[in-house]
N, C-alpha and C. Protein backbone atom coordinates (compact mmCIF):
# COMPACT_ATOMS: atom_id res chain seq x y z
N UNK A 1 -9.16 48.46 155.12
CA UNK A 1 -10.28 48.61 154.22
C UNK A 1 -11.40 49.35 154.94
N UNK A 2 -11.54 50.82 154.40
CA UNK A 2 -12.64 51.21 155.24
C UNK A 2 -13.23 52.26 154.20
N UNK A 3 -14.55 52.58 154.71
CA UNK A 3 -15.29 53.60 153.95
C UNK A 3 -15.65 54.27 155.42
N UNK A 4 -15.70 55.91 154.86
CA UNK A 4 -16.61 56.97 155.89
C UNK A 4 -17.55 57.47 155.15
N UNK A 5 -18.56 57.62 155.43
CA UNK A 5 -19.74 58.19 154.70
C UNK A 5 -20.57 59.25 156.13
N UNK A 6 -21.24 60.03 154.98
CA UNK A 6 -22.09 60.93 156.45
C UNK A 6 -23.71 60.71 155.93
N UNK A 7 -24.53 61.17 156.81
CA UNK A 7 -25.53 60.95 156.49
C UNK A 7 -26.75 62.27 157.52
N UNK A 8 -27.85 62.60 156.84
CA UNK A 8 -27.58 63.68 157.55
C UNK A 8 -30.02 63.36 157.59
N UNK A 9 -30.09 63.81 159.40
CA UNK A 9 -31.62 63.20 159.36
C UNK A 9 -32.37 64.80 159.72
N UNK A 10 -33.34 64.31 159.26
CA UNK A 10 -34.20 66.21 159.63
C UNK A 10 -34.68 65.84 161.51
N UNK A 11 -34.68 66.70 161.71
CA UNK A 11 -35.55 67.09 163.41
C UNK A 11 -36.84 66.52 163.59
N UNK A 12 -37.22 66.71 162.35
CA UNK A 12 -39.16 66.15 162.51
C UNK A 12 -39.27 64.77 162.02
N UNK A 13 -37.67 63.68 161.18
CA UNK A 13 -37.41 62.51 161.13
C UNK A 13 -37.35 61.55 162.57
N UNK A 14 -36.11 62.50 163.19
CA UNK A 14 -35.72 61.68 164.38
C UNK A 14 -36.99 61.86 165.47
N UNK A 15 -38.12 62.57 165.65
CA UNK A 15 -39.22 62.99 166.20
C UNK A 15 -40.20 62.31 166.16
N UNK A 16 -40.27 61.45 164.87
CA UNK A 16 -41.30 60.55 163.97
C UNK A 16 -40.72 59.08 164.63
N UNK A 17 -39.20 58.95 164.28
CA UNK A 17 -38.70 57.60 164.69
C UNK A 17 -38.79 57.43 166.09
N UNK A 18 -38.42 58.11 167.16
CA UNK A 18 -38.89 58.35 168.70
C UNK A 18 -39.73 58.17 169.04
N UNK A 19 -40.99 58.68 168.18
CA UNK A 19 -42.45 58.78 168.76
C UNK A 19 -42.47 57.12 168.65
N UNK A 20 -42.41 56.48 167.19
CA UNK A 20 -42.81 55.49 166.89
C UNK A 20 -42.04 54.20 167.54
N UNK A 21 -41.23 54.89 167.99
CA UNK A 21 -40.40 53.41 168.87
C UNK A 21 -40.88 53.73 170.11
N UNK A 22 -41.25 54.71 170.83
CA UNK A 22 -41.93 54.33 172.13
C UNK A 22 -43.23 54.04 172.13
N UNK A 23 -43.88 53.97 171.22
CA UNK A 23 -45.41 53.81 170.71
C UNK A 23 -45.63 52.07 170.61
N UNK A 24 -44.57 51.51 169.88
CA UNK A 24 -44.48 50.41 170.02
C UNK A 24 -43.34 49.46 171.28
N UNK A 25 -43.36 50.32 172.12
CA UNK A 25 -42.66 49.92 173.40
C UNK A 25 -41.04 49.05 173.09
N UNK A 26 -40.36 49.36 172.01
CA UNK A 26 -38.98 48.79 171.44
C UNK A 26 -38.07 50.12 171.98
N UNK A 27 -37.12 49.18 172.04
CA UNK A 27 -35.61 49.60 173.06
C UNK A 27 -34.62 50.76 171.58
N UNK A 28 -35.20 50.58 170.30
CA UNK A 28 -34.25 50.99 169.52
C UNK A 28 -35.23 51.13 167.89
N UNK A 29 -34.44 51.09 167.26
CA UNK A 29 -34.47 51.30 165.33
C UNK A 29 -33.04 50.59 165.19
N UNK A 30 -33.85 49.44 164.62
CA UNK A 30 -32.76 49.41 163.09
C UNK A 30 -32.54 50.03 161.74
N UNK A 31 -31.73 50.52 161.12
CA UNK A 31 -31.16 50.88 159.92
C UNK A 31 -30.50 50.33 159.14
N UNK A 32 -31.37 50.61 157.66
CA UNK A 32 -30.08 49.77 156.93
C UNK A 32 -29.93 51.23 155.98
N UNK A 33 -28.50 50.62 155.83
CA UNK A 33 -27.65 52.51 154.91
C UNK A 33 -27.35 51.25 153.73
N UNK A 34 -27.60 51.99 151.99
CA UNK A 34 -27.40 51.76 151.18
C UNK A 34 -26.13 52.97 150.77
N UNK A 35 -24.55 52.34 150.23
CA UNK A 35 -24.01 53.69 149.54
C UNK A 35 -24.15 52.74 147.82
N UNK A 36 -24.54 54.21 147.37
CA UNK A 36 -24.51 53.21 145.96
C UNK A 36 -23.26 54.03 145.09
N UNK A 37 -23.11 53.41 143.66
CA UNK A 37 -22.00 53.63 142.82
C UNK A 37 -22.18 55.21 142.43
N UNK A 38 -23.52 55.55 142.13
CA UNK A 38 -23.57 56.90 141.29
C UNK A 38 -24.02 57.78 142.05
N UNK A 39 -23.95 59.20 142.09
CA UNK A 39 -24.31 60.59 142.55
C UNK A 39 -25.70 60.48 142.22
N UNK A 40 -26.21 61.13 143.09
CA UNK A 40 -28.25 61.67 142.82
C UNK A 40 -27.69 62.97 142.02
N UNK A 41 -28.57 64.16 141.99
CA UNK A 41 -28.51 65.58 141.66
C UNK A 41 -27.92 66.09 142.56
N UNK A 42 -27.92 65.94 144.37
CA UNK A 42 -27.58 67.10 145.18
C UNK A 42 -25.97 66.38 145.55
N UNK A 43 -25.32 65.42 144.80
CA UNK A 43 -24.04 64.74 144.96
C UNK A 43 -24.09 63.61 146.03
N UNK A 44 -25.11 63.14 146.24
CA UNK A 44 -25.21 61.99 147.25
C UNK A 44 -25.70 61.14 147.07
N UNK A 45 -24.83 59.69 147.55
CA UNK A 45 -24.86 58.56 147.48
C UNK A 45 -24.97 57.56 148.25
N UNK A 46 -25.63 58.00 149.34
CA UNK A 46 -25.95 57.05 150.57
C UNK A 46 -27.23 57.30 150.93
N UNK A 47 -27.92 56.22 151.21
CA UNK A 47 -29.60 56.59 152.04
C UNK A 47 -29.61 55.50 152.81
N UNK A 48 -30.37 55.85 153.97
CA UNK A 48 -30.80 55.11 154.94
C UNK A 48 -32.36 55.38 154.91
N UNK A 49 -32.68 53.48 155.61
CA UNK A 49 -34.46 53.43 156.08
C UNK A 49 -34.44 52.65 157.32
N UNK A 50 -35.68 52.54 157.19
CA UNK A 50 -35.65 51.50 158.65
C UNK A 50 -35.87 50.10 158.15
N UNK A 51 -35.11 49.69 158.38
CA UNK A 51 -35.05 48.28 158.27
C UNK A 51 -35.96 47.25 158.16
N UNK A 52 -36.75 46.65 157.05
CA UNK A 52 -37.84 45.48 157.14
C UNK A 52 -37.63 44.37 157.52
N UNK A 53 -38.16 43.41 158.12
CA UNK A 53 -38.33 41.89 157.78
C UNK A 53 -38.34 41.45 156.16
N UNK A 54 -38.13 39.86 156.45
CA UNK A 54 -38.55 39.33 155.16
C UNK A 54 -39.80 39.74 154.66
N UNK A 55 -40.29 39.47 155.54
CA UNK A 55 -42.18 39.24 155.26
C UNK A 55 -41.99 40.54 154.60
N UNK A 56 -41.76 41.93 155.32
CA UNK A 56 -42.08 43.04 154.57
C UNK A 56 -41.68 43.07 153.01
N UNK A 57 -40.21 42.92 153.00
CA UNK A 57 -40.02 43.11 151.97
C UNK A 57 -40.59 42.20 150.89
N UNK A 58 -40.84 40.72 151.06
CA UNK A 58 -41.99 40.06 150.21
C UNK A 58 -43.19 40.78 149.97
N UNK A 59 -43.74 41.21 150.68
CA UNK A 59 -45.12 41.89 150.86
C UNK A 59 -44.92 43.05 150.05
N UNK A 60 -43.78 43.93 149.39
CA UNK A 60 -43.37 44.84 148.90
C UNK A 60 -43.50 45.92 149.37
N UNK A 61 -43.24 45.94 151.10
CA UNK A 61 -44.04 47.54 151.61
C UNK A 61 -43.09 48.38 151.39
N UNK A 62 -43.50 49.77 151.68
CA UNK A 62 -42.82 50.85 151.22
C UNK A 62 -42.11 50.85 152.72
N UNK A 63 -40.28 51.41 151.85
CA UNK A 63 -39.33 51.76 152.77
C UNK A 63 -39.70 53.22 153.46
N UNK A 64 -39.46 53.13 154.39
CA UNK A 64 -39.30 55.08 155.35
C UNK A 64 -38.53 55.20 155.10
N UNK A 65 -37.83 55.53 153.89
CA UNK A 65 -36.36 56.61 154.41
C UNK A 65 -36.34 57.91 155.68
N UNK A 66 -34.77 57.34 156.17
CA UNK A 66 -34.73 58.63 157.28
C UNK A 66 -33.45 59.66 156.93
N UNK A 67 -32.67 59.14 156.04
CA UNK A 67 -31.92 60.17 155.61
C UNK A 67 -31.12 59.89 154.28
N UNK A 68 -30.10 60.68 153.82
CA UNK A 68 -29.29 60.99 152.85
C UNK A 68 -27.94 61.35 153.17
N UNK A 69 -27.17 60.81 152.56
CA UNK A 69 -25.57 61.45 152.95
C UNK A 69 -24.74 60.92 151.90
N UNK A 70 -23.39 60.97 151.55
CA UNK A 70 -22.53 60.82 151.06
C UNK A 70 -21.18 60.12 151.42
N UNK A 71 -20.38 59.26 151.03
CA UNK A 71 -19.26 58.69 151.18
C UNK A 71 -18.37 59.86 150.93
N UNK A 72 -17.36 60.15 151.83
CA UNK A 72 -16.48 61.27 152.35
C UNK A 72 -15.15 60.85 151.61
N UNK A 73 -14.99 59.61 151.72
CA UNK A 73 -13.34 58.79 152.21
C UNK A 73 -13.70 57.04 152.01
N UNK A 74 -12.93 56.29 151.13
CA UNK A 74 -12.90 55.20 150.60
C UNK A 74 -11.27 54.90 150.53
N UNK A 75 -11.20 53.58 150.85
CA UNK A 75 -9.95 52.74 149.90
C UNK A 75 -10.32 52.39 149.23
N UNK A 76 -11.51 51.92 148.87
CA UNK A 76 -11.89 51.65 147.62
C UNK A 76 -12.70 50.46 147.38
N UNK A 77 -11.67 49.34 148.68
CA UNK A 77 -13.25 48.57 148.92
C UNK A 77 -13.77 47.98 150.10
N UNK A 78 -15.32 47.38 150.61
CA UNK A 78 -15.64 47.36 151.62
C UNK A 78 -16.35 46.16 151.68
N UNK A 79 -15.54 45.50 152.89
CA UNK A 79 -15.49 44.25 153.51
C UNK A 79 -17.54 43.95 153.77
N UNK A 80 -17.34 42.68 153.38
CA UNK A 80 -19.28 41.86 154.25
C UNK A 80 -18.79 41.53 155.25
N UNK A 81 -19.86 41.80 156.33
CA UNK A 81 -19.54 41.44 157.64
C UNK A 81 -20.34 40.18 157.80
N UNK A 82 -19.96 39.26 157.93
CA UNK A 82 -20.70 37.36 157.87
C UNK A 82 -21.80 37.59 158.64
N UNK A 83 -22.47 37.22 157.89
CA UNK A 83 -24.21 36.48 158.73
C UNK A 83 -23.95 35.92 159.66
N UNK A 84 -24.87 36.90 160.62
CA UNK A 84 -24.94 35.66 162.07
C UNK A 84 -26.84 35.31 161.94
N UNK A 85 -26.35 33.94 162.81
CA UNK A 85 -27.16 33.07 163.16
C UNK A 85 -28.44 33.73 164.19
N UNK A 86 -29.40 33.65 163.94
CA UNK A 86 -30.28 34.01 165.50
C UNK A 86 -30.06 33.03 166.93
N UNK A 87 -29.59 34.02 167.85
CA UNK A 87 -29.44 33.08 168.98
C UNK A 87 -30.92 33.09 169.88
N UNK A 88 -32.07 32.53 168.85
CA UNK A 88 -32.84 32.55 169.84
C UNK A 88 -32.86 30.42 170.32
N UNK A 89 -33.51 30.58 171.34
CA UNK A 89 -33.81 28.73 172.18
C UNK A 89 -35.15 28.35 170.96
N UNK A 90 -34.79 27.26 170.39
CA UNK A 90 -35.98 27.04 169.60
C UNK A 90 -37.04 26.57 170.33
N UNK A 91 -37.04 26.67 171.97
CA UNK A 91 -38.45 26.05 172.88
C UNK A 91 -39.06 27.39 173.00
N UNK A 92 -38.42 28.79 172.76
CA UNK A 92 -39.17 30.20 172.57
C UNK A 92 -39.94 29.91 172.09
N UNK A 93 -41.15 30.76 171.94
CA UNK A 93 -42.60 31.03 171.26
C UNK A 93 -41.90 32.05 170.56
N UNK A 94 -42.34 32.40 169.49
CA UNK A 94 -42.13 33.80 168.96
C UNK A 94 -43.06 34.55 169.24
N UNK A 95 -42.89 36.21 169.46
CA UNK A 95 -43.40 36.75 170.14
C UNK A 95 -45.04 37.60 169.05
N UNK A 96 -45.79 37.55 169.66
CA UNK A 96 -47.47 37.64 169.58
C UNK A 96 -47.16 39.29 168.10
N UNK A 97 -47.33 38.84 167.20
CA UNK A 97 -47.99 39.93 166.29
C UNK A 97 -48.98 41.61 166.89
N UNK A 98 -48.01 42.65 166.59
CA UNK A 98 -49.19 43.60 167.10
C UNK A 98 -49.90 44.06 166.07
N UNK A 99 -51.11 44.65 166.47
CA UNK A 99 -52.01 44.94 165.44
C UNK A 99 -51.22 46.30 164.78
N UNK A 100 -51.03 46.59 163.07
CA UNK A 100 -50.35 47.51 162.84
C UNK A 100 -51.65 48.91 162.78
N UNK A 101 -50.89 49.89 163.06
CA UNK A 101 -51.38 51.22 163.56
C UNK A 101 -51.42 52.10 162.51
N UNK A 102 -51.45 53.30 162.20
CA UNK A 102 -50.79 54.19 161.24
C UNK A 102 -49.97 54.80 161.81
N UNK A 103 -48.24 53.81 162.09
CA UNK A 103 -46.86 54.31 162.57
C UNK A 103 -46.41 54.23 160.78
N UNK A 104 -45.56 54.92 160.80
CA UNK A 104 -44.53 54.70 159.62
C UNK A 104 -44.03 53.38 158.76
N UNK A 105 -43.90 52.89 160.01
CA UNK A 105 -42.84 51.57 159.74
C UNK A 105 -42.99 50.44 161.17
């Protein structure tokens, strides 16, 4: 059971996401890729953003999309990969809120 999809980011995207992950001193970006059932106009059916928290998405903030692409190759259907658990020590603090900036996301 597998899907291939492509997805395709502009130069001044991945430039924006770089800046903004070393700005906020993080090791990476998360992504989440949506493929949906129907074609847009330019034949594509996949988008990616950067990934929110709960809070965000309660809060209703606006997604960054960073790109667009299309499913290539399907069997037809595609497996959930099970929720994992946070392995954090519940004697952690969670870590201190930064003040938000005008980054993207």
């Amino acid at each position: 059971m597998s899907t291939l999809s492509t997805i395709w980011i502009k130069a001044e995207t991945l430039k924006t996401l770089l800046s903004t992950v070393e700005q906020k001193s993080e090791k990476g970006v998360s992504l989440t890729v949506s493929q949906g059932d129907k074609m847009d106009n330019y034949g594509q059916n996949v988008s990616a953003w950067v990934s929110q928290t709960k809070e965000q998405k309660e809060a209703k903030k606006e997604r960054y999309f960073v790109a667009n692409g299309k499913v290539v190759w399907s069997e037809g259907v595609t497996p959930v990969a099970p929720k994992q658990q946070p392995s954090t020590p519940s004697n952690t603090p969670a870590p201190a809120a930064k003040p938000e900036e005008d980054l993207p996301f």
